[in-house]
Every structure is written in C-alpha cells, then in structure tokens.
C-alpha atoms as a PDB file:
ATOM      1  CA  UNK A   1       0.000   0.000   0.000  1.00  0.00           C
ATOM      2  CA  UNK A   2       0.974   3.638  -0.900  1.00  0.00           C
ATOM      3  CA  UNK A   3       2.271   5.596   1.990  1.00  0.00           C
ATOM      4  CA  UNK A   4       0.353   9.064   2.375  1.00  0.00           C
ATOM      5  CA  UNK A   5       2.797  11.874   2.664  1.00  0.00           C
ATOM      6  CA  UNK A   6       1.040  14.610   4.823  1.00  0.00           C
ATOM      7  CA  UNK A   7       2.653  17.903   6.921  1.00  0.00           C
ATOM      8  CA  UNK A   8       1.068  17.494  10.259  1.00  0.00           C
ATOM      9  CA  UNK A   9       0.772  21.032  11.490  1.00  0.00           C
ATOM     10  CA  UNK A  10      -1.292  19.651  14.553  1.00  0.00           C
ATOM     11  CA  UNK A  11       2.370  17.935  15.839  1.00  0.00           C
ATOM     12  CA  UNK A  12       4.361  20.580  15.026  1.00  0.00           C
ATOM     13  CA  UNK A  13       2.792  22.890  16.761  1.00  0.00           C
ATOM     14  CA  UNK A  14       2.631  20.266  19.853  1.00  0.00           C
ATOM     15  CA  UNK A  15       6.125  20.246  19.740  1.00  0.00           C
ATOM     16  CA  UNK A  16       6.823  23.847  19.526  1.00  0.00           C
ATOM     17  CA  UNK A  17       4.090  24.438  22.481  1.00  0.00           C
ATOM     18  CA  UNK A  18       5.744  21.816  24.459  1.00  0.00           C
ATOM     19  CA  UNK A  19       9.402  23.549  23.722  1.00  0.00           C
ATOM     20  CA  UNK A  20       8.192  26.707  25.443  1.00  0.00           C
ATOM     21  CA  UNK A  21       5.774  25.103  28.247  1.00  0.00           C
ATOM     22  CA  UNK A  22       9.406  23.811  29.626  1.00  0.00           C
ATOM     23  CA  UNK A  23      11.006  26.704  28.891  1.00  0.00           C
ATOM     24  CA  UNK A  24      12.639  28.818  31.627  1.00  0.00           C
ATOM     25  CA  UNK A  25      13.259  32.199  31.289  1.00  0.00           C
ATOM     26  CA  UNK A  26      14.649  33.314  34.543  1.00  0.00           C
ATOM     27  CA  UNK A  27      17.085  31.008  34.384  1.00  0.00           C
ATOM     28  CA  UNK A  28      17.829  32.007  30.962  1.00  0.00           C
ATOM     29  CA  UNK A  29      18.129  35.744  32.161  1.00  0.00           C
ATOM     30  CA  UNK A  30      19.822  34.955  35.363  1.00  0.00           C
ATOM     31  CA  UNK A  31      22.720  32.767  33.934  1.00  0.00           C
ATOM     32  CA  UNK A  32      22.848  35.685  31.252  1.00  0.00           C
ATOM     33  CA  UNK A  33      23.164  38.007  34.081  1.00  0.00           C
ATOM     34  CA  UNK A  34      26.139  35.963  35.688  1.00  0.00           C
ATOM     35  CA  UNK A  35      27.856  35.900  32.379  1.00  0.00           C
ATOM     36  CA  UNK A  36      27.673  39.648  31.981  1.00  0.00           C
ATOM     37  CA  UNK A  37      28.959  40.367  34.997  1.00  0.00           C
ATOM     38  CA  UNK A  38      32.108  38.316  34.441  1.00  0.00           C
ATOM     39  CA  UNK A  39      32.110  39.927  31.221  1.00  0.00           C
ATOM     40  CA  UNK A  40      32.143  43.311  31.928  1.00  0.00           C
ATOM     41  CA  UNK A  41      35.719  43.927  33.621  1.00  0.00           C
ATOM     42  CA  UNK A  42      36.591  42.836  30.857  1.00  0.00           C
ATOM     43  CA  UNK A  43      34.769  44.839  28.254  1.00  0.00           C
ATOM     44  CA  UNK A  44      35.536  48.386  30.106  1.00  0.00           C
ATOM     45  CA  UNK A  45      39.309  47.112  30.282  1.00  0.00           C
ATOM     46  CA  UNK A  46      39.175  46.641  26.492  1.00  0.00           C
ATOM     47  CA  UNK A  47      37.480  49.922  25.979  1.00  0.00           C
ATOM     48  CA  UNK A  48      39.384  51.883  27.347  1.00  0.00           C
ATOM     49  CA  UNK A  49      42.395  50.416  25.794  1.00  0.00           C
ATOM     50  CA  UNK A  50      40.608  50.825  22.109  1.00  0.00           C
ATOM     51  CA  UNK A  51      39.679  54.327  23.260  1.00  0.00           C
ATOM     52  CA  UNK A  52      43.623  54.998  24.149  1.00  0.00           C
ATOM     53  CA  UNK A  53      44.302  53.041  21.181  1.00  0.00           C
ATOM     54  CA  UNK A  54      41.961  55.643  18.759  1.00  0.00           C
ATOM     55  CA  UNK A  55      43.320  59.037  20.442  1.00  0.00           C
ATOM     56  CA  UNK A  56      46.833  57.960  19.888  1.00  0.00           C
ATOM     57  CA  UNK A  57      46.179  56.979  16.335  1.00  0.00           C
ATOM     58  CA  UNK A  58      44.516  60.374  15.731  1.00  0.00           C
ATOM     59  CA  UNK A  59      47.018  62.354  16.987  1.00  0.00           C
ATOM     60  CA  UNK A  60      49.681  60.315  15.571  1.00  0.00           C
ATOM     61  CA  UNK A  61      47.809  61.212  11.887  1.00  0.00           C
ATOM     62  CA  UNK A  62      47.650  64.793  12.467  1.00  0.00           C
ATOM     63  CA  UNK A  63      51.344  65.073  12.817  1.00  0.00           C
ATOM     64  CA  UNK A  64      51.306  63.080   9.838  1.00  0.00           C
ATOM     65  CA  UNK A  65      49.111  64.737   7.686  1.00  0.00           C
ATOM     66  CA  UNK A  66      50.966  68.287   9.427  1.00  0.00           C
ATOM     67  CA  UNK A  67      54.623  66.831   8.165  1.00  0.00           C
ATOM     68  CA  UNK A  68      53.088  66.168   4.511  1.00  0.00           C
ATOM     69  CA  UNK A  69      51.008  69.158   4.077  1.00  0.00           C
ATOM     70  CA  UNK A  70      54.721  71.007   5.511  1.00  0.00           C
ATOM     71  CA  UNK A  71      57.213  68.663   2.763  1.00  0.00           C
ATOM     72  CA  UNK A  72      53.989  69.259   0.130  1.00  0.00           C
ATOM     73  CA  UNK A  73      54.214  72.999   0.404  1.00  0.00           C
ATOM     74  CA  UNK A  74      58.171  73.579   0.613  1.00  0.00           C
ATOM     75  CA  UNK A  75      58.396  71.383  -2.278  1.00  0.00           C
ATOM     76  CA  UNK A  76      56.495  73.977  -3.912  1.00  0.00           C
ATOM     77  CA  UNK A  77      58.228  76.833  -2.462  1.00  0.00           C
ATOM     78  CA  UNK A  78      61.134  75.267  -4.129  1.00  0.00           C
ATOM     79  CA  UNK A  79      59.834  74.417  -7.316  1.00  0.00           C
ATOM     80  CA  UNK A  80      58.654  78.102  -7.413  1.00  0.00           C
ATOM     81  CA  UNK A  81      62.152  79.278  -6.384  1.00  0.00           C
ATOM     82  CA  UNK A  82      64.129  76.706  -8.818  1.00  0.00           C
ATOM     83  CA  UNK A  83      62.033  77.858 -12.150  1.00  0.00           C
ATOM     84  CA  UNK A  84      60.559  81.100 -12.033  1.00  0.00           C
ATOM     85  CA  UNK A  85      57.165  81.280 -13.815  1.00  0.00           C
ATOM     86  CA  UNK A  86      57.897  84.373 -15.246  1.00  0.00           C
ATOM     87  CA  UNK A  87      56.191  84.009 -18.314  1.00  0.00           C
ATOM     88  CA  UNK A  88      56.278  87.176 -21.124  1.00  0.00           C
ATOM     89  CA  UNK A  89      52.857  86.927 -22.164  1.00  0.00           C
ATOM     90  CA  UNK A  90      51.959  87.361 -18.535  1.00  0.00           C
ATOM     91  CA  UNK A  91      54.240  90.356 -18.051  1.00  0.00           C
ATOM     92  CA  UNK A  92      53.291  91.940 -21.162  1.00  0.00           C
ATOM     93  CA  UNK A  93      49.678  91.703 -19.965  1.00  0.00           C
ATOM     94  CA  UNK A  94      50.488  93.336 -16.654  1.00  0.00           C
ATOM     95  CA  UNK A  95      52.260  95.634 -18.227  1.00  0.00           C
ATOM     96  CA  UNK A  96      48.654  96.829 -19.717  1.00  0.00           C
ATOM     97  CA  UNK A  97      47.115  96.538 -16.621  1.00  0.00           C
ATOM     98  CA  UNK A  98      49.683  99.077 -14.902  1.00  0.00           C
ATOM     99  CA  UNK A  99      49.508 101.554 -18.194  1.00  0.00           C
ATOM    100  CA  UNK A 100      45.540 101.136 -17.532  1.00  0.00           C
ATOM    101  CA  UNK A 101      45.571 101.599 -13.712  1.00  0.00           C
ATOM    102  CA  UNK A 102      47.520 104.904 -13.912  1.00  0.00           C
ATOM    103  CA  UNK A 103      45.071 106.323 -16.381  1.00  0.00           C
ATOM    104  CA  UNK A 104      43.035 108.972 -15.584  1.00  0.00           C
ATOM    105  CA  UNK A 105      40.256 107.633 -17.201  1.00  0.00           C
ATOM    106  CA  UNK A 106      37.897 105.541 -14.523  1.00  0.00           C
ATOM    107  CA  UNK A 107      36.910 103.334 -17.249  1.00  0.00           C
ATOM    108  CA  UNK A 108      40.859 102.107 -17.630  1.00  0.00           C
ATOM    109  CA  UNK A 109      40.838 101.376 -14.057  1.00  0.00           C
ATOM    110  CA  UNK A 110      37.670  98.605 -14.391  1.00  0.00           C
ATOM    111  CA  UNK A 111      39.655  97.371 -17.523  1.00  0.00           C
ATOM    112  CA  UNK A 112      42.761  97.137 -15.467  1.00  0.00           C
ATOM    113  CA  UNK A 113      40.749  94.909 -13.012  1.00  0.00           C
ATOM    114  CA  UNK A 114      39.532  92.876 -15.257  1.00  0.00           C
ATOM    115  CA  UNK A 115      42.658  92.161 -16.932  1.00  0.00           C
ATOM    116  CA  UNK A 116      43.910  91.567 -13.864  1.00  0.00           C
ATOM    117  CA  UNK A 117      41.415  89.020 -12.879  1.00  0.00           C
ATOM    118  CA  UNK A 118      41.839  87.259 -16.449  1.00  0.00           C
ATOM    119  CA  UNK A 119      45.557  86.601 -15.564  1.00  0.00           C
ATOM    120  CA  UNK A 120      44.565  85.323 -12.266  1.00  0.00           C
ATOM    121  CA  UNK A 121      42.593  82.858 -13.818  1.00  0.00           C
ATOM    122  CA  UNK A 122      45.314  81.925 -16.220  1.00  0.00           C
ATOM    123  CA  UNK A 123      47.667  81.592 -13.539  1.00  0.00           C
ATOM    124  CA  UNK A 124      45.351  79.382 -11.841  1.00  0.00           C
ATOM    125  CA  UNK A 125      44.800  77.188 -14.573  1.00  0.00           C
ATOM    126  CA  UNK A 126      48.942  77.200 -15.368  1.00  0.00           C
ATOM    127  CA  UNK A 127      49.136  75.844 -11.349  1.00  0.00           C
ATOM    128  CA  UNK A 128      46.666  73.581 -11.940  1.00  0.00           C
ATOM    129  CA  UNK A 129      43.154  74.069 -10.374  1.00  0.00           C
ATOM    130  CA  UNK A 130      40.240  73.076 -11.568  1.00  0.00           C
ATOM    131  CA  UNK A 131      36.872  74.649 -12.355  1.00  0.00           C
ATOM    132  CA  UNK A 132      34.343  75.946 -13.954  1.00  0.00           C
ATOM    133  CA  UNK A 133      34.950  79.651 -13.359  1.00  0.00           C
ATOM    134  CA  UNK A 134      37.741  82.182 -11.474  1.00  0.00           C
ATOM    135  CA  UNK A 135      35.574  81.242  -8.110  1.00  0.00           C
ATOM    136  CA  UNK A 136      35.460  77.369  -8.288  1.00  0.00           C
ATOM    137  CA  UNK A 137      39.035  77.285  -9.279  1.00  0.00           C
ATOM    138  CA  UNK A 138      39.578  79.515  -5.262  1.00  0.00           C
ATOM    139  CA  UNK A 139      36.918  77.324  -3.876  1.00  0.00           C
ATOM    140  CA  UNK A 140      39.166  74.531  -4.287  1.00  0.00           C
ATOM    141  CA  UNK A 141      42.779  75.834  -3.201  1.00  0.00           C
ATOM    142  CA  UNK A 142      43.329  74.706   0.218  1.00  0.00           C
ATOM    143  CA  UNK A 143      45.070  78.131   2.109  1.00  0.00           C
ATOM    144  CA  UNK A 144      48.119  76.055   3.497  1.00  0.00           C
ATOM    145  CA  UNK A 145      49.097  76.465  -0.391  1.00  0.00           C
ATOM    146  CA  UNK A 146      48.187  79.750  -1.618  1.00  0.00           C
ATOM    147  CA  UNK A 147      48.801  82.328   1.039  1.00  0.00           C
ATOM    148  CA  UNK A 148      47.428  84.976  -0.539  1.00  0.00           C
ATOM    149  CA  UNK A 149      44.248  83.442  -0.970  1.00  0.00           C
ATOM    150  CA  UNK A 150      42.240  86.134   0.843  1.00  0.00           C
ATOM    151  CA  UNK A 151      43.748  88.694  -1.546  1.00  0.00           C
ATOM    152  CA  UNK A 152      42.709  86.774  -4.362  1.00  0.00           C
ATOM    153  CA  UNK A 153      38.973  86.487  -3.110  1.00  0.00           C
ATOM    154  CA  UNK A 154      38.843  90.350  -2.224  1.00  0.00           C
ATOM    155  CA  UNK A 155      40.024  91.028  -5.403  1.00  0.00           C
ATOM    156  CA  UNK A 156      37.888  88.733  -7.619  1.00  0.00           C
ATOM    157  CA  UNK A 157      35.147  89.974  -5.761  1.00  0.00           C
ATOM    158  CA  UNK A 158      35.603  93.837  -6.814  1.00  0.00           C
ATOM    159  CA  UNK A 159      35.635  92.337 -10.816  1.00  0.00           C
ATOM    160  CA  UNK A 160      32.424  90.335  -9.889  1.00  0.00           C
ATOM    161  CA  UNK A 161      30.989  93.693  -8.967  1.00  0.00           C
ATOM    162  CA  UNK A 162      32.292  95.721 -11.587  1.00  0.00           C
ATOM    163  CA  UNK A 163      31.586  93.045 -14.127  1.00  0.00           C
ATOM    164  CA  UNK A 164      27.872  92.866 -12.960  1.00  0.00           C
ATOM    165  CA  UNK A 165      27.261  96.548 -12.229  1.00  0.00           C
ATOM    166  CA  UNK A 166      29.132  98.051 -14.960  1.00  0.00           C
ATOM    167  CA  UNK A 167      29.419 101.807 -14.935  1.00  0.00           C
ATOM    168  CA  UNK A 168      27.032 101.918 -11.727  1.00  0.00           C
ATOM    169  CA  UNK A 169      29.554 100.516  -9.336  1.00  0.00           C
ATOM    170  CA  UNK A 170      31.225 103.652  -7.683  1.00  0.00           C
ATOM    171  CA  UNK A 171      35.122 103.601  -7.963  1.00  0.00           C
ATOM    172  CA  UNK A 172      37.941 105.659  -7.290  1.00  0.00           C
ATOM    173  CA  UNK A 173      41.563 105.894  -7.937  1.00  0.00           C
ATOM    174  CA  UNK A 174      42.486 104.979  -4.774  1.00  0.00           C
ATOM    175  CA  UNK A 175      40.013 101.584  -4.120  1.00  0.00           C
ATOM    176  CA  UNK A 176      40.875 100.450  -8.378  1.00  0.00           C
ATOM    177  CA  UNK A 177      44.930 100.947  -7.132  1.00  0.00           C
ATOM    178  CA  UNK A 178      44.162  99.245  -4.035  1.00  0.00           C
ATOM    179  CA  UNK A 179      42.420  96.072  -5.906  1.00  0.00           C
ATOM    180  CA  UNK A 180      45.206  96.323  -8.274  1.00  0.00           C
ATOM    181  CA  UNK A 181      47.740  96.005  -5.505  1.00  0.00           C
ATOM    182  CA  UNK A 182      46.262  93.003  -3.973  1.00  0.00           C
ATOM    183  CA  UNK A 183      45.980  91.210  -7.650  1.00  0.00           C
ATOM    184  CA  UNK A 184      50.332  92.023  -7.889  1.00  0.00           C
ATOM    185  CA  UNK A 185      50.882  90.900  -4.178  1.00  0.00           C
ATOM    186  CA  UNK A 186      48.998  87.276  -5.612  1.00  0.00           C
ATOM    187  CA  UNK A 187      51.146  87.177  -8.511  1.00  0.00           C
ATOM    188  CA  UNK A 188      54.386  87.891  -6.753  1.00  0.00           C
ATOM    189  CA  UNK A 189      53.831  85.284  -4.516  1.00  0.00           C
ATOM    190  CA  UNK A 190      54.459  82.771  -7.159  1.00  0.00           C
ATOM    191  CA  UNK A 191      57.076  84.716  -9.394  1.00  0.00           C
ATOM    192  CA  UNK A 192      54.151  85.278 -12.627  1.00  0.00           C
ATOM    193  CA  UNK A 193      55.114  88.982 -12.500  1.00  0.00           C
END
C-alpha cells in the first residue's frame, strides 16, 4: 500500500508548544546576568584600551598629515624658487594693466581689473586648479598652499561687482589701485610677474 505523505501542522505545533511550556526564562536571564557580569571587567578594560588606542592613532595622523602638508608645500616653495614662472605673455599683460591703472580715465581702471582678474585665472589654470569659473578654481585651493588666498577672493570679488554693475559701481583711484595692488601681491607670490 501507498504511503500518504502529509505535513502534520497539529504535531508541530505540539512540539513547539511543548518547547516553550518547559522553557525557563529566569534562568535564561539569570545565567545571562552571571555571564555579563564576568564579562564586563573585561569589556571596560578593552574599551578603554581601544579608546587609548583611537586618540593615539589620531594624533599620531595629524602630525602626519601636518609633516606632509609642511614637505607638500616647501616642495612647492622650491619648485617656485628653482624655475621662475615668469612668463612674457603674462608680463606683457600686466604691463597693460599698470599703463591702464595709472590712467586717468575711470573706465581704464575697471579694464585694469579685469585684466587683472583674467591673468589670475590663467595663472590658476597654469598651477593647476580646476573649475568651472575664477571662483570654483579659489573654492578649491586649500590656504596652506596659496597664502594669498584672501587677496585673491577680495580682489575677484571687486571684478564680480564691476563686471555685474558696470558703470554703476562707484570707484575711485584709490580703491581700483588698491584692488590692483592686492591682484600684484597674488602674482608675486608665485614669481608670474
């Protein structure tokens, strides 16, 4: 005769009701209980010695990353000093920019600004940073490398205004020599001028 294959849920469900009608959970919890407290000497022991552990590795990493940014940025004090960038299209070109600043035309002053701002962005590009526009290429120059980073910024920022206001953006002599100034104080910093 054929066997019958059949899933009894009726005895399986015995079974599983007579697993938990034995079941005891204090004694569970209590032998849990006397495990964790043998356990936990030695857990705060080990945490404290990860914790030690992490602090020394962090400081240990900013000296690190403090010698390399240090050997990154004399070896580009040197490269600067070994090969001077002067380049003759960039000197001619500030050479403009000077004849334009001591005009006495106010109108030769915003060009002189702008010209300006062009060669920073060439210079930029020349040293390598990327972006879109004069701004994103500063965005991403970390200030442990360009010193004269805030000059930059304060500069670029007059030609943002001049470019965008135009003939409405009040300007003297003495603010178009001072923006000038800070534009030849970037440039000298890495030998373009």
């Amino acid at each position: 005769m054929d066997s019958i294959n059949f899933l009894n849920l009726q005895y399986i469900y015995l079974r599983i009701f007579e697993f938990f009608k034995n079941f005891d959970i204090v004694a569970i919890l209590n032998g849990l209980i006397f495990y964790l407290d043998l356990i936990k000497p030695i857990a705060i022991v080990l945490s404290l010695f990860l914790f030690s552990v992490i602090v020394y590795a962090t400081i240990k990493l900013k000296r690190v990353e403090e010698e390399q940014e240090t050997k990154f940025h004399a070896t580009r004090l040197k490269q600067a000093e070994a090969e001077p960038h002067s380049d003759p299209v960039l000197n001619q070109k500030w050479i403009q920019v000077e004849a334009h600043i001591n005009s006495s035309n106010p109108s030769d002053w915003r060009l002189a600004i702008l010209e300006a701002d062009i060669m920073l962005g060439d210079i930029l590009e020349k040293m390598g940073y990327q972006g879109d526009s004069i701004g994103d290429k500063l965005k991403g120059i970390d200030k442990s490398e360009f010193v004269t980073i805030d000059l930059a910024w304060e500069a670029h920022k007059v030609r943002n205004q001049i470019a965008h206001e135009g003939s409405d953006y009040m300007l003297n002599e003495r603010d178009a020599k001072r923006v000038i100034d800070l534009f030849k104080r970037v440039f000298e910093e890495f030998y373009y001028i």
